[in-house]
Protein backbone atom coordinates (compact mmCIF):
# COMPACT_ATOMS: atom_id res chain seq x y z
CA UNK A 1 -48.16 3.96 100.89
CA UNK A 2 -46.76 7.12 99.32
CA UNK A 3 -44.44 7.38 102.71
CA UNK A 4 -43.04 3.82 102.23
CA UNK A 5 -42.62 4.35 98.36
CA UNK A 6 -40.78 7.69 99.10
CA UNK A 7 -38.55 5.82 102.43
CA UNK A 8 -37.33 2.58 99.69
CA UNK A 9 -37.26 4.56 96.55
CA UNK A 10 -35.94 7.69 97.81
CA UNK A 11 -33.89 8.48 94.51
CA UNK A 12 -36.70 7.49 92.14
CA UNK A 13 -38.75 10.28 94.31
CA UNK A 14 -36.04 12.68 93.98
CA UNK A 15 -36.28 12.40 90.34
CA UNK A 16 -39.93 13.40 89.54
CA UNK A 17 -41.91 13.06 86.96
CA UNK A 18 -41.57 16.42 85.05
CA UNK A 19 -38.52 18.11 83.99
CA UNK A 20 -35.66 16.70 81.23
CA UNK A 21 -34.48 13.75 83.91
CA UNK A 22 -38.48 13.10 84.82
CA UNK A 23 -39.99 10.07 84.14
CA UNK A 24 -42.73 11.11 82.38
CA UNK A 25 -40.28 12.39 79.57
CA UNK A 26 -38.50 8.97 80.12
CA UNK A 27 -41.64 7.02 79.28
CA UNK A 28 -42.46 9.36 76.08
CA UNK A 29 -39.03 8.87 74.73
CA UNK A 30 -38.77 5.02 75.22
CA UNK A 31 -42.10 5.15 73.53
CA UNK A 32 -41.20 7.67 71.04
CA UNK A 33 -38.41 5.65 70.04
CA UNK A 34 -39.80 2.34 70.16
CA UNK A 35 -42.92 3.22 67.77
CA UNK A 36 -41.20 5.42 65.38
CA UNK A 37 -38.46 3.07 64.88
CA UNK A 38 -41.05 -0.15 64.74
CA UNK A 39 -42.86 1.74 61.87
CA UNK A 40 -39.89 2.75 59.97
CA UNK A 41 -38.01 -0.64 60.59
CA UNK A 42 -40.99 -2.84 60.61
CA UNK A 43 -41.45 -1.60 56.89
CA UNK A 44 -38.10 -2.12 55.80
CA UNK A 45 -38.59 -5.47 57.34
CA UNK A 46 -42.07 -6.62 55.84
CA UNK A 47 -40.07 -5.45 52.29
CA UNK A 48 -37.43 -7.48 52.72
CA UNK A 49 -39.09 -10.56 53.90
CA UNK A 50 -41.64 -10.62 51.09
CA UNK A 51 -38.72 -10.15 48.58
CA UNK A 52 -36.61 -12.71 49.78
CA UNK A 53 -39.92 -15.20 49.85
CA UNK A 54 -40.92 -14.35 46.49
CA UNK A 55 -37.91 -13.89 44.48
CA UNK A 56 -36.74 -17.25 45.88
CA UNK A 57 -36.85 -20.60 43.91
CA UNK A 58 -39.84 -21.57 44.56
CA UNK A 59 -41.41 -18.32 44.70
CA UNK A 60 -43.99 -16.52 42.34
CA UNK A 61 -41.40 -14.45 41.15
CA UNK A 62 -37.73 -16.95 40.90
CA UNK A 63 -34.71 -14.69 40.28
CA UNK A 64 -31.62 -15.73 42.20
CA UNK A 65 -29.74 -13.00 41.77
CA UNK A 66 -32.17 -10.74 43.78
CA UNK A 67 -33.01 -13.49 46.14
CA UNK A 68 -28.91 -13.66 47.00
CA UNK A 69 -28.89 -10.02 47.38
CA UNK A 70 -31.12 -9.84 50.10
CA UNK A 71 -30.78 -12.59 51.96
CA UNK A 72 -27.06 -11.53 52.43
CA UNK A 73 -28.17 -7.74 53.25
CA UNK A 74 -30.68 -9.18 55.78
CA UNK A 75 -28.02 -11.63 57.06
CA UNK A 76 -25.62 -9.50 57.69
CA UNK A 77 -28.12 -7.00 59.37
CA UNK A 78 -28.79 -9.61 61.48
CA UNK A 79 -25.20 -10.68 62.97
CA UNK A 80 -24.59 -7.06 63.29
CA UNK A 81 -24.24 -6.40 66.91
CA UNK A 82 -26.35 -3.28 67.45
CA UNK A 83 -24.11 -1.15 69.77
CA UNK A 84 -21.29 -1.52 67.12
CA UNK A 85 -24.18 -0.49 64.11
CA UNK A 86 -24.91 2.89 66.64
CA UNK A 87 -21.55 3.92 65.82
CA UNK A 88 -20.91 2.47 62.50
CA UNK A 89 -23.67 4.67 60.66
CA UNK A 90 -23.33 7.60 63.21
CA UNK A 91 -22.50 9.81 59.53
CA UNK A 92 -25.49 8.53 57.71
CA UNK A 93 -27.59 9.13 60.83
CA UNK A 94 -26.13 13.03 61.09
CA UNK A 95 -26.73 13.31 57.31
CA UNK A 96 -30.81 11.86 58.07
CA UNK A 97 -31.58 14.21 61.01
CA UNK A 98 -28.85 16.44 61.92
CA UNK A 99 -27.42 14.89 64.55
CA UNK A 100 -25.94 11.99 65.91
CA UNK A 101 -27.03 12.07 69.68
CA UNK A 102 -30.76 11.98 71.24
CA UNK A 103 -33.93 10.56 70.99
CA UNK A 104 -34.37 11.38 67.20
CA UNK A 105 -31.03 9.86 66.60
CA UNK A 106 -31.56 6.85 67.87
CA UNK A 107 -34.19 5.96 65.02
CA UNK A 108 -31.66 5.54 62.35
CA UNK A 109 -30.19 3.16 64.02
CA UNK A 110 -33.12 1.25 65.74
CA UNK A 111 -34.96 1.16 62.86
CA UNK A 112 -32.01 -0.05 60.49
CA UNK A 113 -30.98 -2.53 63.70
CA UNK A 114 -34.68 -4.11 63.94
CA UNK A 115 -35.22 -4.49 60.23
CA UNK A 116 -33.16 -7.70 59.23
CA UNK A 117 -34.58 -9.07 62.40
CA UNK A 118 -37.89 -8.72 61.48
CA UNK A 119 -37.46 -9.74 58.05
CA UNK A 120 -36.87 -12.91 59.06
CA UNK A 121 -39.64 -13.11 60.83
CA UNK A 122 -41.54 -12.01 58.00
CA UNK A 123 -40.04 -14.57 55.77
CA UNK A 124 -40.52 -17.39 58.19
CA UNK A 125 -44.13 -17.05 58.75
CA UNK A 126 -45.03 -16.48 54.68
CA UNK A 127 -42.77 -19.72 53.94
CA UNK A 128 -45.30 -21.66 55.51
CA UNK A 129 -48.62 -20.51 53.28
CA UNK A 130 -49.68 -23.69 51.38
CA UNK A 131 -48.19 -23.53 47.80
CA UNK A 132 -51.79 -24.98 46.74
CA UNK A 133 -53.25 -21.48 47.52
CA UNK A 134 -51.05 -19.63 45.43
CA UNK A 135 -50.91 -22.26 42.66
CA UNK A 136 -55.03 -21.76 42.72
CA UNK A 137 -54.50 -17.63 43.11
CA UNK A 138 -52.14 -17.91 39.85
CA UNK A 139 -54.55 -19.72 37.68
CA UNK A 140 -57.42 -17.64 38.33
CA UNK A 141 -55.43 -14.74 37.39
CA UNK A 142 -54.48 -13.12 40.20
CA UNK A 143 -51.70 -10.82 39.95
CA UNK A 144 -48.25 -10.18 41.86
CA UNK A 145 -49.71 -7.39 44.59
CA UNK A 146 -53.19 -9.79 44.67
CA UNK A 147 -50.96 -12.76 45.72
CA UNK A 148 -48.80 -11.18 47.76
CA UNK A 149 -52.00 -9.26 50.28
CA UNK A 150 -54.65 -11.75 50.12
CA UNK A 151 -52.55 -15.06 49.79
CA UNK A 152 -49.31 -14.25 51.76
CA UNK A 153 -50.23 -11.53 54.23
CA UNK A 154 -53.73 -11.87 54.67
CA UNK A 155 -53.08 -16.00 55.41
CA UNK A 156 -50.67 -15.58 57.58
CA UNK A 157 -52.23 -12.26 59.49
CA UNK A 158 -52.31 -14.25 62.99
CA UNK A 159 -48.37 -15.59 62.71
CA UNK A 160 -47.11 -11.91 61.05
CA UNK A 161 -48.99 -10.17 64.28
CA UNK A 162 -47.08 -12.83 66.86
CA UNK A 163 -43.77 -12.49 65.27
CA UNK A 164 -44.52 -8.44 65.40
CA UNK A 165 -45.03 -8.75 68.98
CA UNK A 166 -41.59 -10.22 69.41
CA UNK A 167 -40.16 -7.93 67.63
CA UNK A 168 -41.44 -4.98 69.27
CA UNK A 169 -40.53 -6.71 72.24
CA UNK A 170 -36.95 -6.72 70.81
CA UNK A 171 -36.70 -3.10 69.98
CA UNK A 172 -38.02 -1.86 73.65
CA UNK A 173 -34.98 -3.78 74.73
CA UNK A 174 -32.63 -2.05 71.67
CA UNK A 175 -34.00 1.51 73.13
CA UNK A 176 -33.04 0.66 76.12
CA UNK A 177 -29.59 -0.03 75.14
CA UNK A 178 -29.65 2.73 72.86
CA UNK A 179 -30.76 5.31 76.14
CA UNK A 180 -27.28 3.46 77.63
CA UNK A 181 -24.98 5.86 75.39
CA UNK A 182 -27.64 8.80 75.80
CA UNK A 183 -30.14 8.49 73.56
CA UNK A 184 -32.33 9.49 76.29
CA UNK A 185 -35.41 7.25 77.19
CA UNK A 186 -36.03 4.71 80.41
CA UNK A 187 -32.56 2.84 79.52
CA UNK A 188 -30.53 6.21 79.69
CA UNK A 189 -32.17 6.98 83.09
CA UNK A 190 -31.13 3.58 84.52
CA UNK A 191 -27.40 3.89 83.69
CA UNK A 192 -27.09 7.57 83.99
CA UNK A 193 -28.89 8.11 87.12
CA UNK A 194 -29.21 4.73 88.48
CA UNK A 195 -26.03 2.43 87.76
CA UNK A 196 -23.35 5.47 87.49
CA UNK A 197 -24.66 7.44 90.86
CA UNK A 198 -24.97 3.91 92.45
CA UNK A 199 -28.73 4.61 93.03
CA UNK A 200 -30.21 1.11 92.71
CA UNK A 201 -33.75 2.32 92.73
CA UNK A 202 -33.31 3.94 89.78
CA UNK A 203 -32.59 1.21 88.16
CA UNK A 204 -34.83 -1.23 89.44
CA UNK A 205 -37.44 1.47 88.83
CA UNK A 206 -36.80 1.86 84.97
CA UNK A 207 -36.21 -1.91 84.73
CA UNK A 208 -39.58 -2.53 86.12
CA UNK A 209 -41.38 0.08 84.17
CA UNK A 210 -39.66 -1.68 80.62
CA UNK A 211 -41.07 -5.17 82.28
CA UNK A 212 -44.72 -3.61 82.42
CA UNK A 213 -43.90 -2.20 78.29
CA UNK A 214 -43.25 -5.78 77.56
CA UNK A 215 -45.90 -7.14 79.10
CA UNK A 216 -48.63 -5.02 77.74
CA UNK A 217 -47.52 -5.94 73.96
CA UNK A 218 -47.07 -9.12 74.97
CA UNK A 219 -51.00 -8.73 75.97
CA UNK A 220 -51.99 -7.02 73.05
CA UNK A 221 -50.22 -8.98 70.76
CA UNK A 222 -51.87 -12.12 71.99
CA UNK A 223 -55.06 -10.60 71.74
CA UNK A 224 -55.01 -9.99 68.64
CA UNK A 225 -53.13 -12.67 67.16
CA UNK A 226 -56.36 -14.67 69.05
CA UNK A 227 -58.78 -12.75 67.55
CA UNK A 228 -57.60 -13.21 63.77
CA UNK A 229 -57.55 -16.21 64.21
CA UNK A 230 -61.12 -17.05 65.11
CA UNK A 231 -62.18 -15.03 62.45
């Protein structure tokens, strides 16, 4: 096995594991990158999507100026096309962590990139709790944070951990577009040392190993998403 791997993946081999172009330090980057950014962004994004739901008109909390300011910010987050935004706020991200290239770099951007995306999400999946609940919530006194974690978030738990899973699906495919202009990671070792030395292995290596990423949070999310909502 190991002499037929080594034979059809000869540059993959060649590689290794350890070292700044191994693919151990590949994997820990795309993951690196992928978590770091989903936390950052995925906050931004659960902010934004709660605001727009409440402060809209028929929210618990009506104000239409608010509600028009962000749903514009998130809507033009979202038609931003993300390898234009890498270069756009390339200042703000040297001002946030001293640099504009790299691995730590790249969070700036992916997090900033994934947020309006996921506020969507957010705000499609609490658009859908049954006014009836919060109408009873608001007459038994229930205040704006109690609404907002045990009516919105908590009733929706099992659709907010599905659209999660798509969009940290989403951002392993961002890294691996941000790894394309060096921001290290699994996508930077498929163009750098697959697609521009012509080594096909490479690629088809690192493409595969993002498939299996994908398909484990796919798993988990499923899981989960199941298991909520048994409960």
């Amino acid at each position: 096995m190991a002499e037929w791997f080594a034979h059809t993946f000869p540059n993959v081999v060649y590689l290794g594991w350890s070292g700044e172009t191994g693919w151990w330090t590949a994997i820990v980057q795309t993951l690196y990158m992928t978590f770091i950014s989903a936390l950052i962004g995925g906050l931004l994004g659960l902010i934004f999507g709660i605001g727009v739901v409440v402060t809209a008109e028929d929210g618990i909390t009506p104000n239409r100026p608010l509600f028009w300011i962000l749903d514009k910010i998130v809507s033009i987050g979202r038609a931003f096309p993300f390898i234009i935004l890498l270069a756009a706020i390339a200042p703000l991200t040297k001002i946030l962590v001293g640099t504009q290239i790299g691995v730590t770099a790249a969070l700036v951007p992916l997090a900033l990139g994934v947020a309006p995306f996921y506020a969507r999400q957010v705000q499609a999946s609490l658009e859908s709790v049954d006014h009836g609940k919060v109408e009873a919530a608001q007459t038994v006194g229930a205040d704006f944070l109690d609404i907002v974690f045990t009516v919105y978030l908590r009733e929706e738990l099992a659709s907010l951990i599905r659209v999660s899973t798509v969009t940290l699906i989403s951002l392993i495919g961002l890294t691996a577009m941000a790894g394309a202009i060096g921001a290290g990671g699994l996508g930077n070792t498929a163009i750098s040392y697959g697609y521009n030395r012509f080594a096909n292995d490479v690629t088809w290596f690192a493409t595969i190993l993002i498939l299996i990423f994908v398909l484990l949070v796919q798993l988990v999310g499923d899981f989960l998403a199941r298991r909520v909502s048994h409960r």
